[in-house]
C-alpha atoms as a PDB file:
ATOM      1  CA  UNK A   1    -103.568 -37.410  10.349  1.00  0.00           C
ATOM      2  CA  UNK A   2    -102.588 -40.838   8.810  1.00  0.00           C
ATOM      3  CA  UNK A   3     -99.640 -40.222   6.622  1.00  0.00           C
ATOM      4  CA  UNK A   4    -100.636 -41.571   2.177  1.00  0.00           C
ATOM      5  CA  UNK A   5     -99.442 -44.877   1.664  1.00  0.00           C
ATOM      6  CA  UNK A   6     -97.377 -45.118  -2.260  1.00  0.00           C
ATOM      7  CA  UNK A   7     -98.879 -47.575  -4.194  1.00  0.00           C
ATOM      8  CA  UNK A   8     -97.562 -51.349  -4.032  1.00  0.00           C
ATOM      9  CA  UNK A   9     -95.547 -50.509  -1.189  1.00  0.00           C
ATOM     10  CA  UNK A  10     -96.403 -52.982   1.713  1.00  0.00           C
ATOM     11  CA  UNK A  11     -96.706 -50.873   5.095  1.00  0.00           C
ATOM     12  CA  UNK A  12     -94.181 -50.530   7.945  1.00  0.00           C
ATOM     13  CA  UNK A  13     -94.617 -53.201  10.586  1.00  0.00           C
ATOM     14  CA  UNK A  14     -95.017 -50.965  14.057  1.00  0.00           C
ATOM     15  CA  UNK A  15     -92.040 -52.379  16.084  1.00  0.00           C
ATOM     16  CA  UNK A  16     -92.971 -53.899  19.543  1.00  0.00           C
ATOM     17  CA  UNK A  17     -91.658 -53.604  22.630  1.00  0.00           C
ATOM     18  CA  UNK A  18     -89.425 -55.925  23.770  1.00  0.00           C
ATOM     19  CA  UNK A  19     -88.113 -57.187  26.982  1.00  0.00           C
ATOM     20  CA  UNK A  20     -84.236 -57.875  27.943  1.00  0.00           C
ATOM     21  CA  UNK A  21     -83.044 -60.685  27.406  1.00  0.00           C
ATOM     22  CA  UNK A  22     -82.290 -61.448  31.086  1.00  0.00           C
ATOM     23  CA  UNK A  23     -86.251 -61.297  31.430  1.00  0.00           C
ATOM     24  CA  UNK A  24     -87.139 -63.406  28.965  1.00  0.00           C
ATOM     25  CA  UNK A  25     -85.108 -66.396  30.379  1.00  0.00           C
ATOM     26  CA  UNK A  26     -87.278 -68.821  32.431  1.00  0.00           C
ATOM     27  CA  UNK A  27     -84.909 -69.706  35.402  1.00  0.00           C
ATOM     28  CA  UNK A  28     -86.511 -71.160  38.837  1.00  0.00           C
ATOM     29  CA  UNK A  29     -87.242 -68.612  41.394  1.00  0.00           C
ATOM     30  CA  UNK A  30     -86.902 -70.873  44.323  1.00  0.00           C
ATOM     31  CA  UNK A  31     -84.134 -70.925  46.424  1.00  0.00           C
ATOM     32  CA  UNK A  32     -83.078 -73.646  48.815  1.00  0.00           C
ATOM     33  CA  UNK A  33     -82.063 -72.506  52.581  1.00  0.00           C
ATOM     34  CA  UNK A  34     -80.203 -74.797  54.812  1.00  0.00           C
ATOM     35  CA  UNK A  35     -81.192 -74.719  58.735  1.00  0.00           C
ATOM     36  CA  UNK A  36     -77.010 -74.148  59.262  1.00  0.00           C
ATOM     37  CA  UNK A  37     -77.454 -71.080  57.314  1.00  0.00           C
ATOM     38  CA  UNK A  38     -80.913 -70.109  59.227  1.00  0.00           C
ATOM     39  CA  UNK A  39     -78.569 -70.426  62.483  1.00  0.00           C
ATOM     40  CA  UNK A  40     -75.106 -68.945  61.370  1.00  0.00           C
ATOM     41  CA  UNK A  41     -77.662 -65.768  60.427  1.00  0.00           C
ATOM     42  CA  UNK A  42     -79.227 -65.815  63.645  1.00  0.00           C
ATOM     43  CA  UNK A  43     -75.572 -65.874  65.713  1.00  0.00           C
ATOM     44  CA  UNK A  44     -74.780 -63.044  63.330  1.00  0.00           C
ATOM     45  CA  UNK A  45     -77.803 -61.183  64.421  1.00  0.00           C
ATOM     46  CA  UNK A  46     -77.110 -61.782  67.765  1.00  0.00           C
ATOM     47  CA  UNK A  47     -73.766 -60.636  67.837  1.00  0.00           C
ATOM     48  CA  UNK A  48     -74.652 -57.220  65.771  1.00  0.00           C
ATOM     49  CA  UNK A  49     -77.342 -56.730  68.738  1.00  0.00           C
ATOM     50  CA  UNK A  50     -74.621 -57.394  71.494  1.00  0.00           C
ATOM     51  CA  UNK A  51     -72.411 -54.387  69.542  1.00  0.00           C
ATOM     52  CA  UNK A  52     -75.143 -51.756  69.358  1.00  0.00           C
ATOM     53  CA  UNK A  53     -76.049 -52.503  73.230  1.00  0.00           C
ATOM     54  CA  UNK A  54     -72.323 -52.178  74.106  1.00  0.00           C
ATOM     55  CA  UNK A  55     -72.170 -49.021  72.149  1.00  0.00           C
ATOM     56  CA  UNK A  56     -75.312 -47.410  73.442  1.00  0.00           C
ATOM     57  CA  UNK A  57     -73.916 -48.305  77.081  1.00  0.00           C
ATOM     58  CA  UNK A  58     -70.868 -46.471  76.185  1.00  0.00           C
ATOM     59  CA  UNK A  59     -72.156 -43.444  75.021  1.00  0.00           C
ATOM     60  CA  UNK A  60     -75.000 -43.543  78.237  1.00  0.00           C
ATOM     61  CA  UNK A  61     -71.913 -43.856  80.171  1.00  0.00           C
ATOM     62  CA  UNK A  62     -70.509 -40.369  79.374  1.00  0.00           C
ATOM     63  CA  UNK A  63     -66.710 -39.436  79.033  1.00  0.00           C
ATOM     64  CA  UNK A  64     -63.888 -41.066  81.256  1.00  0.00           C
ATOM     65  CA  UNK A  65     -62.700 -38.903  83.849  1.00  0.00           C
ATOM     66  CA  UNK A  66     -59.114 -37.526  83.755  1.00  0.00           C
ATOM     67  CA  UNK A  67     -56.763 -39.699  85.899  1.00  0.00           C
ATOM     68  CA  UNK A  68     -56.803 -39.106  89.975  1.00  0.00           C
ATOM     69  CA  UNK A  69     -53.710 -37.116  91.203  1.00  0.00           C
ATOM     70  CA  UNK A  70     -51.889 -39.062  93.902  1.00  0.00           C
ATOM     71  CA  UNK A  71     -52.941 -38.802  96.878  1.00  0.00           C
ATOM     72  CA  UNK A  72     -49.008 -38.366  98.226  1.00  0.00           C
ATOM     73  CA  UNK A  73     -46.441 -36.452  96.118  1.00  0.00           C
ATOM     74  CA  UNK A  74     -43.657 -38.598  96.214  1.00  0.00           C
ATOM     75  CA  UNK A  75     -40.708 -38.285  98.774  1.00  0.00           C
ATOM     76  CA  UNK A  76     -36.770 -38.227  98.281  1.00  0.00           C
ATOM     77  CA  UNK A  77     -34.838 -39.641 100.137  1.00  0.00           C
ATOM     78  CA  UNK A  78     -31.345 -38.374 100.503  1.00  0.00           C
ATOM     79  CA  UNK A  79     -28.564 -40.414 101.565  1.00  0.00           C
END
């Protein structure tokens, strides 16, 4: 039900939608890569994988056994 319009009032303009401003900005969406980067990410990648393998190995390898007890107690010697 359209609400009665007074007379020689102009109507309401709906208001539209609008984006943020940081959309509305035309910036480029390219990005430059150099190869150094490429390879500093790979060592990086590298090195994470050599940490996990280390720290699965650990935890495959179990708990450390308590120390050995000598195998002779210790003598005194008495002058």
């Amino acid at each position: 039900m359209a609400h009665p319009q007074h007379p020689g009032r102009a109507p309401r303009p709906i208001p539209q939608p609008q984006l943020p401003a940081f959309c509305r900005t035309r910036r480029p969406i390219t990005t430059t890569v150099r190869l150094g980067d490429l390879r500093q990410l790979h060592w990086l990648l590298w090195l994470v994988l050599a940490l996990q393998l280390s720290t699965v190995l650990l935890v495959v390898a179990g708990p450390v056994p308590p120390a050995a007890a000598p195998l002779l107690a210790p003598v005194e010697i008495r002058p």
